[in-house]
Protein backbone atom coordinates (compact mmCIF):
# COMPACT_ATOMS: atom_id res chain seq x y z
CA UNK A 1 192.23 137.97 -21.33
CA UNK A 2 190.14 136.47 -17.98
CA UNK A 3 191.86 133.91 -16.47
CA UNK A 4 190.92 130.24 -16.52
CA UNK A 5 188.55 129.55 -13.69
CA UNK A 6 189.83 127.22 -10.80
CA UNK A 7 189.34 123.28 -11.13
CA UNK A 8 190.96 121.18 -8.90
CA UNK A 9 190.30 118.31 -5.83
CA UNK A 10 192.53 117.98 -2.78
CA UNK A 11 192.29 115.21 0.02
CA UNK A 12 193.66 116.08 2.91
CA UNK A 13 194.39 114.07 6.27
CA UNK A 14 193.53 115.54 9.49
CA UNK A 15 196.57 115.63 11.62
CA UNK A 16 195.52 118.88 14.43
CA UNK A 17 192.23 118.71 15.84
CA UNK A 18 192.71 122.08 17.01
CA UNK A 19 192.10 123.14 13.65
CA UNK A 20 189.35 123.94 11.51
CA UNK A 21 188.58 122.74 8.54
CA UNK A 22 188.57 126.11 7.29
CA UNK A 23 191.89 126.70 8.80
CA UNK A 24 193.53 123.19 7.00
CA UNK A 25 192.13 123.98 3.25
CA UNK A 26 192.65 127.71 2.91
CA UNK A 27 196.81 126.81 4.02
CA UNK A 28 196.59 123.38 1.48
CA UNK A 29 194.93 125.39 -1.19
CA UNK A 30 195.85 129.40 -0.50
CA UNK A 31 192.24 130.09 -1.16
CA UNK A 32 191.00 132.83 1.01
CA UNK A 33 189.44 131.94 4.17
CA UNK A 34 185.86 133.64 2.91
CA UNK A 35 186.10 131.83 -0.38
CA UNK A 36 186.40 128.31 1.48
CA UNK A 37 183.37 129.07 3.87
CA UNK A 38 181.62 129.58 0.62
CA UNK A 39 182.66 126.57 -0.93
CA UNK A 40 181.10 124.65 1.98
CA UNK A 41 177.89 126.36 2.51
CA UNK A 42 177.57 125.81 -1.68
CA UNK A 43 178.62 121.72 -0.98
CA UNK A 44 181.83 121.27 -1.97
CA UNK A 45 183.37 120.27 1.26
CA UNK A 46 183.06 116.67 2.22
CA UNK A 47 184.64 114.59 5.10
CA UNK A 48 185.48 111.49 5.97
CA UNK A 49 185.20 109.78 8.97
CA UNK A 50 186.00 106.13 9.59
CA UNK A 51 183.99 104.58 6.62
CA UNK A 52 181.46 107.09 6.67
CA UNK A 53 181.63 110.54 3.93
CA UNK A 54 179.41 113.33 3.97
CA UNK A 55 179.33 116.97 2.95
CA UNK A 56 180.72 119.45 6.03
CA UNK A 57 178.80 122.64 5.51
CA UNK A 58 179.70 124.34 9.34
CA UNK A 59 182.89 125.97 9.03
CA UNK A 60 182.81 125.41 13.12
CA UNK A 61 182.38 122.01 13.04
CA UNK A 62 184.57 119.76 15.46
CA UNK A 63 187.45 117.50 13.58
CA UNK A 64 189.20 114.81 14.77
CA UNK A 65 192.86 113.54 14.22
CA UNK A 66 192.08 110.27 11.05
CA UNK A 67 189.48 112.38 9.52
CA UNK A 68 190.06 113.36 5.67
CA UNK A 69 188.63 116.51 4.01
CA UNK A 70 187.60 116.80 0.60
CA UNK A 71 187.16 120.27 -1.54
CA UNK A 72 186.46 119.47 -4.79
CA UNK A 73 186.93 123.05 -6.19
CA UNK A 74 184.69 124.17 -9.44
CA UNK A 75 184.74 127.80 -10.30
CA UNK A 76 182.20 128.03 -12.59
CA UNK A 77 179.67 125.67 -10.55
CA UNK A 78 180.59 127.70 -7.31
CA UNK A 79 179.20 130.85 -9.24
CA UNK A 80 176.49 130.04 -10.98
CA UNK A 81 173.34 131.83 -9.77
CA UNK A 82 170.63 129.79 -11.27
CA UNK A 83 166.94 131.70 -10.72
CA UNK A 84 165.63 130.02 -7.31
CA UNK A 85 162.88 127.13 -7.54
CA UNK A 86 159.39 127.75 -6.54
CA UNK A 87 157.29 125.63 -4.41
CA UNK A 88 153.73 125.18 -6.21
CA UNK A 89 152.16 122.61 -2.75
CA UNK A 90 153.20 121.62 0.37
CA UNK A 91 151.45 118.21 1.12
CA UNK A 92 153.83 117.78 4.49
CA UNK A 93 155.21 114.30 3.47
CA UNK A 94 156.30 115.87 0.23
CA UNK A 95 156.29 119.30 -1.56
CA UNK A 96 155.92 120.13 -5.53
CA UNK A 97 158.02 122.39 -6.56
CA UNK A 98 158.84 124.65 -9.68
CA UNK A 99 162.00 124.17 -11.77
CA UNK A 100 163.62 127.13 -13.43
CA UNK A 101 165.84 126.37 -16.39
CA UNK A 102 169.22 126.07 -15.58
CA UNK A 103 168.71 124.32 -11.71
CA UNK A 104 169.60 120.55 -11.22
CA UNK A 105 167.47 117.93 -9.25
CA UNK A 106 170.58 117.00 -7.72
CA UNK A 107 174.10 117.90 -6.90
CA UNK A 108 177.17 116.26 -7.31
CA UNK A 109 180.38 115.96 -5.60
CA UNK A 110 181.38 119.47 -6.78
CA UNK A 111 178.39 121.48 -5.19
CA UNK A 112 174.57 121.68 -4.66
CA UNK A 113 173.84 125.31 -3.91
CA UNK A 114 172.16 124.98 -7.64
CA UNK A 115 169.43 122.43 -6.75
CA UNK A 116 166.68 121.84 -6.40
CA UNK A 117 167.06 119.48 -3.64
CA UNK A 118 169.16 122.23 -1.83
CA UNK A 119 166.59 124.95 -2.62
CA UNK A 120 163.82 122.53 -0.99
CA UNK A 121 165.51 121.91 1.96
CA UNK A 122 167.26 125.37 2.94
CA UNK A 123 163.61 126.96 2.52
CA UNK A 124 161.89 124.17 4.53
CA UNK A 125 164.62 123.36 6.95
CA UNK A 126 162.88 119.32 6.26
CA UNK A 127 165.03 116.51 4.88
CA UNK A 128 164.64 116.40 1.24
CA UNK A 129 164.67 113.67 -1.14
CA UNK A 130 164.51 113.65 -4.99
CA UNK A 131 161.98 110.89 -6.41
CA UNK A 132 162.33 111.64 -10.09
CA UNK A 133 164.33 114.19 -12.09
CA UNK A 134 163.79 116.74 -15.13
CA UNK A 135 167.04 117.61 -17.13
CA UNK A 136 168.76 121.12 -16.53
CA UNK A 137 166.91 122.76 -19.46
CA UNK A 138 163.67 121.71 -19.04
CA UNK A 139 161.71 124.00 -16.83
CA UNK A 140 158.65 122.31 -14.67
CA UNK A 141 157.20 120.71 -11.94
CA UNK A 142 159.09 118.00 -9.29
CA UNK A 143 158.04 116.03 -6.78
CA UNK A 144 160.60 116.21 -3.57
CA UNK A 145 159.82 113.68 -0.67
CA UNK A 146 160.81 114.36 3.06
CA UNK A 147 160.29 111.25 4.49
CA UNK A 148 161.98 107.74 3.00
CA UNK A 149 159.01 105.93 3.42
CA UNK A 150 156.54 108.10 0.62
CA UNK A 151 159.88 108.67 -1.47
CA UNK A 152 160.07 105.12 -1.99
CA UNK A 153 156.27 105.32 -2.58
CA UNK A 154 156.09 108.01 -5.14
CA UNK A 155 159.48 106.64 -6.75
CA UNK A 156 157.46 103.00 -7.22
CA UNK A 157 154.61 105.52 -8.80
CA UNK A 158 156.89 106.48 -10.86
CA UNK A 159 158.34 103.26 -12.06
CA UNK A 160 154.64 101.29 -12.59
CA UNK A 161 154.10 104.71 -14.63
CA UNK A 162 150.90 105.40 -12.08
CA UNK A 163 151.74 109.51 -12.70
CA UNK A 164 150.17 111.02 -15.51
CA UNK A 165 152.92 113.62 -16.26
CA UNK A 166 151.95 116.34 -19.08
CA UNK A 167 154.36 118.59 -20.75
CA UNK A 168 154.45 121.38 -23.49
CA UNK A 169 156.77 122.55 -26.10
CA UNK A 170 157.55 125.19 -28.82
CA UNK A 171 158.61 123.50 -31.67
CA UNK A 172 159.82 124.75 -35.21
CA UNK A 173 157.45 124.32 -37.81
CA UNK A 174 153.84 123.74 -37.72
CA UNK A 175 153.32 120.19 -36.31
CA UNK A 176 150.26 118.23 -37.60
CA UNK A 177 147.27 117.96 -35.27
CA UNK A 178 147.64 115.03 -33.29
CA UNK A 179 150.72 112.31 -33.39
CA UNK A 180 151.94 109.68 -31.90
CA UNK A 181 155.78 108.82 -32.24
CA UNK A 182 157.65 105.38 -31.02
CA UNK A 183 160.59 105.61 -32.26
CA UNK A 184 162.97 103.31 -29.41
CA UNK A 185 164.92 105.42 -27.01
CA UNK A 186 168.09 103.13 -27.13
CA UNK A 187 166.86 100.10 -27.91
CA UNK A 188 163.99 100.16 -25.72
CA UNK A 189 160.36 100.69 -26.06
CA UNK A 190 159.06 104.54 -26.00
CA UNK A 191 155.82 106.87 -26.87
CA UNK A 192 155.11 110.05 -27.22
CA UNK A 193 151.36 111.46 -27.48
CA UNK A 194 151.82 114.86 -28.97
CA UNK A 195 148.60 117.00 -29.98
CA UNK A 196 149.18 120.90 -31.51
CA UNK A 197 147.75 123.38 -28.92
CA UNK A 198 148.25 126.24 -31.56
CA UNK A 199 150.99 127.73 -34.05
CA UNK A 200 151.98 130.20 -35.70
CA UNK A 201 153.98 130.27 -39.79
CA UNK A 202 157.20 129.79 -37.10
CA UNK A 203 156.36 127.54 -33.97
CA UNK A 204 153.74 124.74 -32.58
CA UNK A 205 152.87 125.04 -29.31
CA UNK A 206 152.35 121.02 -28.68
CA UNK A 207 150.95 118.88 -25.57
CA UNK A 208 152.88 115.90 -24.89
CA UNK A 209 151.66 112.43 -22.74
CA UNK A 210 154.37 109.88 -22.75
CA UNK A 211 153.67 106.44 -21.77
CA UNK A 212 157.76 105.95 -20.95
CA UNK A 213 160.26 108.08 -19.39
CA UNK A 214 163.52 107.38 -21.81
CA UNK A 215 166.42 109.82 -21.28
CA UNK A 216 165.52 112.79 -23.63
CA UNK A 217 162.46 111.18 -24.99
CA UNK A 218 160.47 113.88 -25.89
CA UNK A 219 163.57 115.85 -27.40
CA UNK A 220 165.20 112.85 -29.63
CA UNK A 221 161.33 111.86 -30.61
CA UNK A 222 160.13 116.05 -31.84
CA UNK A 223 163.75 116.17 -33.51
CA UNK A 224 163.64 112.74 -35.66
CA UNK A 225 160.30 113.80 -36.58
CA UNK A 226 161.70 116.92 -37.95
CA UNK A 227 159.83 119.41 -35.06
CA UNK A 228 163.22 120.17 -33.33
CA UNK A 229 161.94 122.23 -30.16
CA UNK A 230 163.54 125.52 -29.63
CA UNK A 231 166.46 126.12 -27.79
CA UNK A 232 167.32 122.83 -27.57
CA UNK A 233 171.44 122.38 -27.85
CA UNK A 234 171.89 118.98 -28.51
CA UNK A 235 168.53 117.80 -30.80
CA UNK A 236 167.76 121.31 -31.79
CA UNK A 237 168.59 123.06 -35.73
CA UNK A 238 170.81 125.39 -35.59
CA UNK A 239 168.10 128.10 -35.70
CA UNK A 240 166.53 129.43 -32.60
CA UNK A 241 169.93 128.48 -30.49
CA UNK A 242 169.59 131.88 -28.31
CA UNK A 243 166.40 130.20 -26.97
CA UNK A 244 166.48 128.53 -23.18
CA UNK A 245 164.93 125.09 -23.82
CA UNK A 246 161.29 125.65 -24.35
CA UNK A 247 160.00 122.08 -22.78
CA UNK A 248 157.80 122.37 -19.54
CA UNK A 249 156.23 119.78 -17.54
CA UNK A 250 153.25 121.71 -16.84
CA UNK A 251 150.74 119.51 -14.97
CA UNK A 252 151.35 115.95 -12.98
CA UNK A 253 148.80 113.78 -11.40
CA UNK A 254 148.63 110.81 -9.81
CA UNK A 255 146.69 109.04 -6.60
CA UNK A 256 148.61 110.21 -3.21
CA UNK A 257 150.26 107.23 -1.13
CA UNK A 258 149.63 109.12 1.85
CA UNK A 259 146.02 109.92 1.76
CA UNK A 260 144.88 107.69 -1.09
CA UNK A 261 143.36 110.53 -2.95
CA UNK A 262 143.44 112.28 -6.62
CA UNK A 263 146.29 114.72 -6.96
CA UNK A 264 146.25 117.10 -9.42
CA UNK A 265 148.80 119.67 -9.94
CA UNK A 266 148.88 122.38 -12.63
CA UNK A 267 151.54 124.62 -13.23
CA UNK A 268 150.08 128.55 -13.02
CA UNK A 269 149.97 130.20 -16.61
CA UNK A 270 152.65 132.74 -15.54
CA UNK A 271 154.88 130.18 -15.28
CA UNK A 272 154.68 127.69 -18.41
CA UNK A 273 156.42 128.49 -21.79
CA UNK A 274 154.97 132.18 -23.15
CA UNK A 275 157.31 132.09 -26.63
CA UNK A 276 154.13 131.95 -28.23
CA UNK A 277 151.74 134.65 -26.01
């Protein structure tokens, strides 16, 4: 029987600056000395200094007597090897980027070895900052900013819907030609544009514009119209369950802040859904 993987916060004050923080969690916690120099690295270590917090990744970094460190200690999260993201442009104030199922736009307190952001910023050694998000299943392209003026740019984009974001997805059954569907997203307004690319007796591949950006939109609006896409966990049948989420956003474009001109991106065939190939 495997034993239940670790879970656990501790906040401790900083008493010795001739410490290391390494040094003060591995005798608070009696995790190995390796294991907590992981654990930062991955983003789990934060500390405190007057009214200011922020992850401590440097195992060598310099403390000082009234700090507090944090390790907020998640097996499972600290050993999860999601498949790395891919960077599709580089457009020097911000990048496009492949997401692999299973990686996160952002972290949380817990860790953020597993995304996205992380991924963006260890390969381009830039500051990174997320403008919009996909979920954790849904495989596609995302926008990350490195400077916080064309972040808040692309996020108002985003907002007056000014990016034309396309996506695809295998669904069960073979879904009519072309449909609209508005059902509200929790009580607000919401539309899908979904057109049948091809299918087989099984599956639709479908094309999908949406006009809004509701949490789960396209999932809650293919599943109440009785297309449930495959793999999905939480809208889904309870066939095809083996499935990763097949839901890509495939293409994005939109007019650049920077240079005022027509962007658009398209996601290489290799790496869009292939259930259907």
């Amino acid at each position: 029987m495997n034993p239940t993987p670790l879970h656990f916060e501790q906040h401790i004050p900083v008493t010795d600056d001739q410490l290391s923080a390494v040094d003060i969690l591995s005798a608070h916690t009696e995790l190995p000395k390796n294991t907590i120099k992981q654990a930062m690295q991955k983003g789990a270590v934060w500390l405190t200094r007057q009214q200011h917090t922020q992850r401590l990744r440097r195992a060598k970094s310099q403390l000082i007597a009234g700090d507090q460190l944090h390790l907020y200690y998640d097996e499972n999260i600290l050993t999860s090897e999601p498949a790395p993201a891919t960077m599709v442009a580089d457009e020097d104030h911000y990048s496009l980027w492949y997401k692999p199922y299973g990686v996160y736009c952002q972290g949380s307190k817990w860790g953020d070895h597993h995304t996205i952001h992380r991924m963006a910023e260890q390969q381009l050694q830039r500051p990174c900052f997320i403008v919009h998000r996909l979920d954790r299943a849904t495989t596609g392209l995302v926008i990350v900013a490195h400077k916080k003026k064309t972040a808040a740019a692309l996020a108002a984009l985003f907002e007056q819907r000014q990016i034309e974001k396309h996506y695809q997805a295998i669904v069960e059954g073979q879904f009519p030609a072309t449909q609209t569907l508005s059902m509200p997203i929790d009580e607000k307004p919401a539309a899908s544009h979904i057109r049948t690319l091809s299918s087989n007796q099984q599956f639709s591949r479908v094309h999908i514009a949406i006009e809004t950006g509701r949490k789960h939109q396209i999932r809650k609006h293919l599943s109440s119209a009785g297309y449930p896409i495959v793999g999905d966990r939480l809208y889904g049948s309870d066939q095809q369950q083996t499935q990763d989420l097949q839901l890509c956003c495939y293409q994005l474009k939109f007019q650049c802040p920077v240079s005022h001109q027509a962007k658009d991106y398209l996601l290489e065939d290799s790496l869009q859904l292939s259930l259907l190939d």
